[in-house]
C-alpha atoms as a PDB file:
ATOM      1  CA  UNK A   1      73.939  28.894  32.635  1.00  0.00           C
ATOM      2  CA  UNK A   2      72.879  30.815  29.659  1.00  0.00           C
ATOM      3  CA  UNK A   3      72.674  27.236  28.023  1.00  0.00           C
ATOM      4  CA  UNK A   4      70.727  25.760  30.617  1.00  0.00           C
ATOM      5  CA  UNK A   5      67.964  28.841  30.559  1.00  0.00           C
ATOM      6  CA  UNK A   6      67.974  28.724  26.599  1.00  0.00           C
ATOM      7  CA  UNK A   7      67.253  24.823  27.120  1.00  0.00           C
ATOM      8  CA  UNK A   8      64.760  25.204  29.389  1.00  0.00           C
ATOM      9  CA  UNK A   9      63.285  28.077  27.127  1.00  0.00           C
ATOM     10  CA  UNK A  10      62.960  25.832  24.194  1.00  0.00           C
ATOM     11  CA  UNK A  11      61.304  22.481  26.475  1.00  0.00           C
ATOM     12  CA  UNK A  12      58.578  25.204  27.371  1.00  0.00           C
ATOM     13  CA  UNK A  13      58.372  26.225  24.258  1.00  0.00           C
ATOM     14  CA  UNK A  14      57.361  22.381  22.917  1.00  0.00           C
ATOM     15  CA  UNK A  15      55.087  21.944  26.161  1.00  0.00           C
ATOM     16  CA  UNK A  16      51.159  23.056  25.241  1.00  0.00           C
ATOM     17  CA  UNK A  17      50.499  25.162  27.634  1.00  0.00           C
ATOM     18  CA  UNK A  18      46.796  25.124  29.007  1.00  0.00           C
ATOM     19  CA  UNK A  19      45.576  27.620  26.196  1.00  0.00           C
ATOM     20  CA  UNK A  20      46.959  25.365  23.593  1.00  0.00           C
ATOM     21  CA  UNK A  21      46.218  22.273  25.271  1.00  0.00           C
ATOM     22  CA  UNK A  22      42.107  23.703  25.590  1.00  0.00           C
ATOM     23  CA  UNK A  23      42.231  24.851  21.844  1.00  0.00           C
ATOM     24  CA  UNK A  24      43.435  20.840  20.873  1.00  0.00           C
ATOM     25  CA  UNK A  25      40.820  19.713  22.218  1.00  0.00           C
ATOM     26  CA  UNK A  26      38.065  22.102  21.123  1.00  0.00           C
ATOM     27  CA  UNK A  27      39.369  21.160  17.586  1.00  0.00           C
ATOM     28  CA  UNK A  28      39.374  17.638  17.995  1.00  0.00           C
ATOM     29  CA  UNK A  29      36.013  17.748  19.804  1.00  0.00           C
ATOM     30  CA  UNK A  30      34.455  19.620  16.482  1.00  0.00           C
ATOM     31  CA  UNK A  31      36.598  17.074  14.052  1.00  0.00           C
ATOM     32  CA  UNK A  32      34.397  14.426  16.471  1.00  0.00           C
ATOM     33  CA  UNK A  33      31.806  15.827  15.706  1.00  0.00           C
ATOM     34  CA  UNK A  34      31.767  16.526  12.060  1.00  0.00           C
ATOM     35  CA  UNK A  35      32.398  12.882  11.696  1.00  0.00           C
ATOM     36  CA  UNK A  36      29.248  11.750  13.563  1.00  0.00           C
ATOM     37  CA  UNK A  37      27.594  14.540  11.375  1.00  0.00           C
ATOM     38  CA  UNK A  38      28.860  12.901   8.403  1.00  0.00           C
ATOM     39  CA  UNK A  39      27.892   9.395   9.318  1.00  0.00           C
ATOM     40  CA  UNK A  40      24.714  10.485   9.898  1.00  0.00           C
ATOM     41  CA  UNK A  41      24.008  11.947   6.816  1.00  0.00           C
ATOM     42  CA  UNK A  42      25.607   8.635   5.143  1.00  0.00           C
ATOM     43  CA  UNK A  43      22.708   7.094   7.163  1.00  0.00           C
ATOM     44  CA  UNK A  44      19.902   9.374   6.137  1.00  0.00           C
ATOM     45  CA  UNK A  45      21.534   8.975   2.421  1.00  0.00           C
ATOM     46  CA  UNK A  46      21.603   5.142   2.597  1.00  0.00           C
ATOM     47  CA  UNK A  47      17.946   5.216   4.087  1.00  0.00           C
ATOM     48  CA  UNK A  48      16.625   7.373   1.290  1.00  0.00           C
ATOM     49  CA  UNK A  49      18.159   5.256  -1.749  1.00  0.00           C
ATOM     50  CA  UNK A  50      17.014   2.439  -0.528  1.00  0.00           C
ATOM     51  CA  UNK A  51      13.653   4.084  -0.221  1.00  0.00           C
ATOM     52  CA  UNK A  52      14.292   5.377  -3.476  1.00  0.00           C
ATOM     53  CA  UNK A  53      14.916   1.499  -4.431  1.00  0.00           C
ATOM     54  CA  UNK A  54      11.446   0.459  -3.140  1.00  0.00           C
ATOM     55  CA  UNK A  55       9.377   2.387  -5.210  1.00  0.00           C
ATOM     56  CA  UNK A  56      11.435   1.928  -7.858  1.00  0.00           C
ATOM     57  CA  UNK A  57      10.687  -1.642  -7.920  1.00  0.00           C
ATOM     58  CA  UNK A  58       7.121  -1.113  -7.497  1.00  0.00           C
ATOM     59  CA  UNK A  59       6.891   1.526 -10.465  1.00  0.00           C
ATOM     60  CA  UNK A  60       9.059  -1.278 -12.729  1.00  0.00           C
ATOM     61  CA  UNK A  61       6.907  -4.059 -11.409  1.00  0.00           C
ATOM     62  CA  UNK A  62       4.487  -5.276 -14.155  1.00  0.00           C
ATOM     63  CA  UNK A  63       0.517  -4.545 -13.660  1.00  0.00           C
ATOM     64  CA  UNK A  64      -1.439  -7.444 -12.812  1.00  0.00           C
ATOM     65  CA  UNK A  65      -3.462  -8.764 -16.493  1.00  0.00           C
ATOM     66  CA  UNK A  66      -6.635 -10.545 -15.438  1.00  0.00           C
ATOM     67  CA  UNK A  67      -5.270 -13.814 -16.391  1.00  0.00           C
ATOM     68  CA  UNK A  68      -2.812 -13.685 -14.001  1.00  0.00           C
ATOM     69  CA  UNK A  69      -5.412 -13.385 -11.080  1.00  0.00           C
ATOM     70  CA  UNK A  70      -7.864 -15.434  -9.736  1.00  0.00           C
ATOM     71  CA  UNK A  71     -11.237 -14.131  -8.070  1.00  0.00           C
ATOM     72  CA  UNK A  72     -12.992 -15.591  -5.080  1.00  0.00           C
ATOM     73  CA  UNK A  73     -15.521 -14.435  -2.435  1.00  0.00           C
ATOM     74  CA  UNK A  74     -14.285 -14.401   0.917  1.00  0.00           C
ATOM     75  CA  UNK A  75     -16.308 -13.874   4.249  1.00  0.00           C
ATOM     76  CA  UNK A  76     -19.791 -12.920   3.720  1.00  0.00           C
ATOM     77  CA  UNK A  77     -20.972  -9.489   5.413  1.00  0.00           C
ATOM     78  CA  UNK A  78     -24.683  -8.721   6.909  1.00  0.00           C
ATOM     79  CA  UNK A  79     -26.012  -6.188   8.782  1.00  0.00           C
ATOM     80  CA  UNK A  80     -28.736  -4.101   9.942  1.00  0.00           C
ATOM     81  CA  UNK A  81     -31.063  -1.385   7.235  1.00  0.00           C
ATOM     82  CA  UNK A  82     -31.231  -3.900   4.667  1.00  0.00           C
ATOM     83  CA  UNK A  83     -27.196  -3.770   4.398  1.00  0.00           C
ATOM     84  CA  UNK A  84     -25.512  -6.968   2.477  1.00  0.00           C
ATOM     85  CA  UNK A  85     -21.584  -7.548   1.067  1.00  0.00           C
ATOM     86  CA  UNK A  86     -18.785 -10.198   0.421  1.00  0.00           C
ATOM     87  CA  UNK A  87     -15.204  -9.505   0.742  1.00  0.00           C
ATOM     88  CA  UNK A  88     -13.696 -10.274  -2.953  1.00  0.00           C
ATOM     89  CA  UNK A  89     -10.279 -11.693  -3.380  1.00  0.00           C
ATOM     90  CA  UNK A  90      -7.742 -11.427  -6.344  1.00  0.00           C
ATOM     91  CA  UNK A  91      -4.857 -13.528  -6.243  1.00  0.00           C
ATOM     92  CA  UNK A  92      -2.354 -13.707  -8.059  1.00  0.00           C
ATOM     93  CA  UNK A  93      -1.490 -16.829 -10.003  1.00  0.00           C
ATOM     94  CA  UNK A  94       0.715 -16.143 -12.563  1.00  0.00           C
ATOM     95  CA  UNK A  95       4.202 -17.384 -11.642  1.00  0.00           C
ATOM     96  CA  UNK A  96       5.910 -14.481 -11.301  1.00  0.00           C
ATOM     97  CA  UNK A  97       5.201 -11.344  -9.650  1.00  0.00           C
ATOM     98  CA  UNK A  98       2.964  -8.190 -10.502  1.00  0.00           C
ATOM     99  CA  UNK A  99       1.073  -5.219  -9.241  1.00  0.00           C
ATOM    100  CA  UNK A 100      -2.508  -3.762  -8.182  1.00  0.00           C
ATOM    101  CA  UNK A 101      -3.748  -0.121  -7.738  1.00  0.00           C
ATOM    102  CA  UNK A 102      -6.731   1.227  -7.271  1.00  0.00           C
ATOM    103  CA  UNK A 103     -10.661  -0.033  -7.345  1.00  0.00           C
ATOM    104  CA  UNK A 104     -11.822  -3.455  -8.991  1.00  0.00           C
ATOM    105  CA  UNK A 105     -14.198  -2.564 -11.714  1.00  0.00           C
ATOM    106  CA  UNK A 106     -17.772  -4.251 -11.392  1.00  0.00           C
ATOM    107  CA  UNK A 107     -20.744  -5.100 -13.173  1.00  0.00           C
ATOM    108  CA  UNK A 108     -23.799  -7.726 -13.073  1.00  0.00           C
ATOM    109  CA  UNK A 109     -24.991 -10.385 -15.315  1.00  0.00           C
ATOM    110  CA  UNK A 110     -28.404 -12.309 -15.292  1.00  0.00           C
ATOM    111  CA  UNK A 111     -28.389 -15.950 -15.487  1.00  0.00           C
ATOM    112  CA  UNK A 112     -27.680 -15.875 -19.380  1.00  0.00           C
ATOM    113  CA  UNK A 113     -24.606 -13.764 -18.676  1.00  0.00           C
ATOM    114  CA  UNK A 114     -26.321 -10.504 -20.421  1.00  0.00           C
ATOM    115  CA  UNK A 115     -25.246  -7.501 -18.672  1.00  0.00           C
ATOM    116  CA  UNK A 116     -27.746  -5.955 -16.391  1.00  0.00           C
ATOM    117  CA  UNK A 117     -28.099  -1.876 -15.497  1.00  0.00           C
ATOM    118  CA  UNK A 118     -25.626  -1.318 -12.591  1.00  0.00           C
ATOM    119  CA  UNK A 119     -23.512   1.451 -11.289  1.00  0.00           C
ATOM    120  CA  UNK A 120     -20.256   1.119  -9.200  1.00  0.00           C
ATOM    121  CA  UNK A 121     -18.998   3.796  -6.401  1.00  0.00           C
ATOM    122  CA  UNK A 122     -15.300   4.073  -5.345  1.00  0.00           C
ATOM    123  CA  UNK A 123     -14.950   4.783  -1.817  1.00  0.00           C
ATOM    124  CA  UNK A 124     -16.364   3.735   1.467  1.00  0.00           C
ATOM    125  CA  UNK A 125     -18.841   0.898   2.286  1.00  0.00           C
ATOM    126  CA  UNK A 126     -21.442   0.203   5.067  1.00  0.00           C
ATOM    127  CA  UNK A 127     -18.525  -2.267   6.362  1.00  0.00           C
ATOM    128  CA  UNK A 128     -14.770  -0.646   5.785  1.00  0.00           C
ATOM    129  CA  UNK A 129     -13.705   2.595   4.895  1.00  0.00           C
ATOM    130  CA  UNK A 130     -11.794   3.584   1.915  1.00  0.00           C
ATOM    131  CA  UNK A 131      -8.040   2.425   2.512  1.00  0.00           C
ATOM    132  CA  UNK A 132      -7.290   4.786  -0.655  1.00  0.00           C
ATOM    133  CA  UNK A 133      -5.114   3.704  -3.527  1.00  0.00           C
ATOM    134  CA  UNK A 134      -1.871   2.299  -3.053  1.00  0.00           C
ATOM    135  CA  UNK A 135       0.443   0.240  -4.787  1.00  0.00           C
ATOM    136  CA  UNK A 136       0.341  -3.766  -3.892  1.00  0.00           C
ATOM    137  CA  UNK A 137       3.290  -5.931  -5.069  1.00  0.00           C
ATOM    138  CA  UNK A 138       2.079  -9.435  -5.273  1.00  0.00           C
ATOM    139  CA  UNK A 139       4.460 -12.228  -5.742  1.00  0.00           C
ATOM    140  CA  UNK A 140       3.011 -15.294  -6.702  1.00  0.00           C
ATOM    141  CA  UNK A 141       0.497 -16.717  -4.152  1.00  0.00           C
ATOM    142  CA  UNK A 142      -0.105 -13.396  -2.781  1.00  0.00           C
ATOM    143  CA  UNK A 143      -3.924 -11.700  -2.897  1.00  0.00           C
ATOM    144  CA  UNK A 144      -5.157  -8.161  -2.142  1.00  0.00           C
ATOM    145  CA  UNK A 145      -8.943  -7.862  -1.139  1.00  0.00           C
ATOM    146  CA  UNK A 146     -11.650  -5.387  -1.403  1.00  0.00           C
ATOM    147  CA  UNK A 147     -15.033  -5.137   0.068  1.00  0.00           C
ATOM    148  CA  UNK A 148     -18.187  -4.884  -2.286  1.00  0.00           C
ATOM    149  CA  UNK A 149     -21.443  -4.008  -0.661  1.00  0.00           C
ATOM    150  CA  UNK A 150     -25.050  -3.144  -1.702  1.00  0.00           C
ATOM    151  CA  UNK A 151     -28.746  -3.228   0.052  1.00  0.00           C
ATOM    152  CA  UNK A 152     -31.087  -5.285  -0.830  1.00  0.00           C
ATOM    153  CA  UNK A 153     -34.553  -3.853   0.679  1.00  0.00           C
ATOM    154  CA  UNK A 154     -36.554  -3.641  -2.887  1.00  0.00           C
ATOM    155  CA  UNK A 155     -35.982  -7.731  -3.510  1.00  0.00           C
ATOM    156  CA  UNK A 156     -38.515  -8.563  -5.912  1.00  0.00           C
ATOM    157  CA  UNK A 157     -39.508  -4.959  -7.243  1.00  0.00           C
ATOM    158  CA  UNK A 158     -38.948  -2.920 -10.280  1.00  0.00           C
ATOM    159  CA  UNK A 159     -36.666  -1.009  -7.773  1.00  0.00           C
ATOM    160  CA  UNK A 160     -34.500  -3.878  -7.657  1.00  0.00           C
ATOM    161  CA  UNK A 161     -32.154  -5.971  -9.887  1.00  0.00           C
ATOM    162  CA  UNK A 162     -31.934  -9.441  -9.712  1.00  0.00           C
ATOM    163  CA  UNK A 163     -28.743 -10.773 -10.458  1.00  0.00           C
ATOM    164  CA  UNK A 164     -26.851 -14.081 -10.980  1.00  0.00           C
ATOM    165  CA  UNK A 165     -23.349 -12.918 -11.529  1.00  0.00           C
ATOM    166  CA  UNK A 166     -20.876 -10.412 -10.662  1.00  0.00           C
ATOM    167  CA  UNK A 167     -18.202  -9.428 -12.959  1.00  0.00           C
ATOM    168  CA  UNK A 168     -15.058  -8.208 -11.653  1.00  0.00           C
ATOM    169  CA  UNK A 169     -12.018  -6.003 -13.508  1.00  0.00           C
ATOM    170  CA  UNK A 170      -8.830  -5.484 -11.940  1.00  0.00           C
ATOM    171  CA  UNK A 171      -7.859  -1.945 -12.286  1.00  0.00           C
ATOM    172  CA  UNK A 172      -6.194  -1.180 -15.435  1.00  0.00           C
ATOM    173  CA  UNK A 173      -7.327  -4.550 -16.743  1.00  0.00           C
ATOM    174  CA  UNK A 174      -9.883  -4.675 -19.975  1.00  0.00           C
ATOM    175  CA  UNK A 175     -11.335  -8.182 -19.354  1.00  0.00           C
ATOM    176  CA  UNK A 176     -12.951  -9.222 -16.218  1.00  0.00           C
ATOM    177  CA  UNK A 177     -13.397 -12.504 -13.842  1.00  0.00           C
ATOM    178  CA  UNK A 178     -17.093 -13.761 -12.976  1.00  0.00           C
ATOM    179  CA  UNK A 179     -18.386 -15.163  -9.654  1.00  0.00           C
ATOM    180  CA  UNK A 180     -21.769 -16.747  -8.995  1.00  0.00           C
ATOM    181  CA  UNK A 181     -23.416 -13.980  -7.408  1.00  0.00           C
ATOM    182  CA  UNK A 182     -27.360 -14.818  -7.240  1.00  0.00           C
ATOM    183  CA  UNK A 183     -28.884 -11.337  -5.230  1.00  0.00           C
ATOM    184  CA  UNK A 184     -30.885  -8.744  -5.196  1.00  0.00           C
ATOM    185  CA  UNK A 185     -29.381  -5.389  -5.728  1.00  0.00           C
ATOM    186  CA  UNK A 186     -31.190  -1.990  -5.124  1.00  0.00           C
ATOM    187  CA  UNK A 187     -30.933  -0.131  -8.338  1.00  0.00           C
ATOM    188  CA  UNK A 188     -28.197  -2.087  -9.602  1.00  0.00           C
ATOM    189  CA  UNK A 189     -26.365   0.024  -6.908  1.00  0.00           C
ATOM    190  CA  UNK A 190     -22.820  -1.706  -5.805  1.00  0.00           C
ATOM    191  CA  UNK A 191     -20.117   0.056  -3.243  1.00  0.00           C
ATOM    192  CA  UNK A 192     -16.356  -1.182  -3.708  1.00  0.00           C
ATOM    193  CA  UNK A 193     -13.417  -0.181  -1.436  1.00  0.00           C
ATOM    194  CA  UNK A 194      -9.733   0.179  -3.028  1.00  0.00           C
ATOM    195  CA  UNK A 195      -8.133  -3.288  -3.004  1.00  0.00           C
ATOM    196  CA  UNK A 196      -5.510  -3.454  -0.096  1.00  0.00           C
ATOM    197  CA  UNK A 197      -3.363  -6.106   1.528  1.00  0.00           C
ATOM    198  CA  UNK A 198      -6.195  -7.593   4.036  1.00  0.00           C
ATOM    199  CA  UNK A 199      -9.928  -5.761   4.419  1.00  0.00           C
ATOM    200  CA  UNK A 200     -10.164  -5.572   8.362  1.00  0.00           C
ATOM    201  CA  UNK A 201     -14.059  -5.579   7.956  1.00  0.00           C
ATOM    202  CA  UNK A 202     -15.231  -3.983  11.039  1.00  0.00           C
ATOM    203  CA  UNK A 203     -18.859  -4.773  11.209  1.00  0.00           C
END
């Protein structure tokens, strides 16, 4: 009998009892969870290098030169007070792939291609507002677009410039691309927005 108790003595003692059974699975409950903690933060860590990856590539990616884009007026823009602009185009043409930031640089030229007095403000225009400066990748084919505007209520005064072309830089460029661009300018006074992927002109 004494052999039968001490048997049964050492079954219970391999049985969890309820106590033991609750603290296995409290501990494999928090071992569940640490693992969905730690996939998660292998998510947020895969998420943020290959952030991380993005803007390296944009930072390593090659400024666009001015021969590697092409310039070309898109839709023309009217509107009331005397308001006039064109949406300008660059596109880039060079084979491979490069980058824009920032504000086209811009300047007029009579018919002779002498420069004329003009002055250029970054920012908002009587059609879109600033979009700010942001990187643009542009593979080959691709374009960014900014809107130029100006008024035009002093045509044929000495208030007034009279212009045949317009001469736009890419930012960080040092030459520039000319357009046919036969207007009347108030004071020589043009408006440019940042370039961005596609100017939603709202007017």
């Amino acid at each position: 009998m004494t052999d039968h108790r001490n048997t049964n003595d050492q079954s219970a003692a391999l049985r969890p009892t309820a106590g033991r059974r609750s603290e296995r699975r409290r501990g494999r409950a928090l071992l569940t969870a640490a693992a969905v903690a730690g996939l998660g933060l292998a998510g947020v860590g895969v998420a943020q290098a290959a952030g991380a990856g993005h803007a390296s590539t944009a930072a390593s990616t090659p400024t666009c030169s001015a021969s590697a884009l092409k310039a070309t007026f898109g839709q023309q823009l009217a509107g009331g007070m005397n308001h006039q602009g064109v949406v300008v185009t660059l596109r880039n043409y060079s084979g491979a792939t490069c980058a824009v930031r920032g504000y086209p640089g811009l300047g007029l030229e009579d018919s002779a291609h002498r420069t004329l007095s003009s002055h250029t403000h970054w920012g908002d225009t009587w059609y879109l507002s600033d979009p700010g400066k942001k990187t643009l990748v542009l593979r080959d084919g691709e374009s960014a677009e900014a809107v130029v505007s100006w008024t035009h209520a002093n045509a044929g005064t000495s208030g007034a410039v009279h212009a045949s072309y317009l001469e736009i830089t890419p930012p960080a460029a040092t030459a520039h691309k000319t357009l046919a661009f036969p207007q009347w300018v108030d004071h020589g006074d043009l408006e440019v927005t940042a370039l961005t992927r596609h100017a939603d002109v709202t007017r």
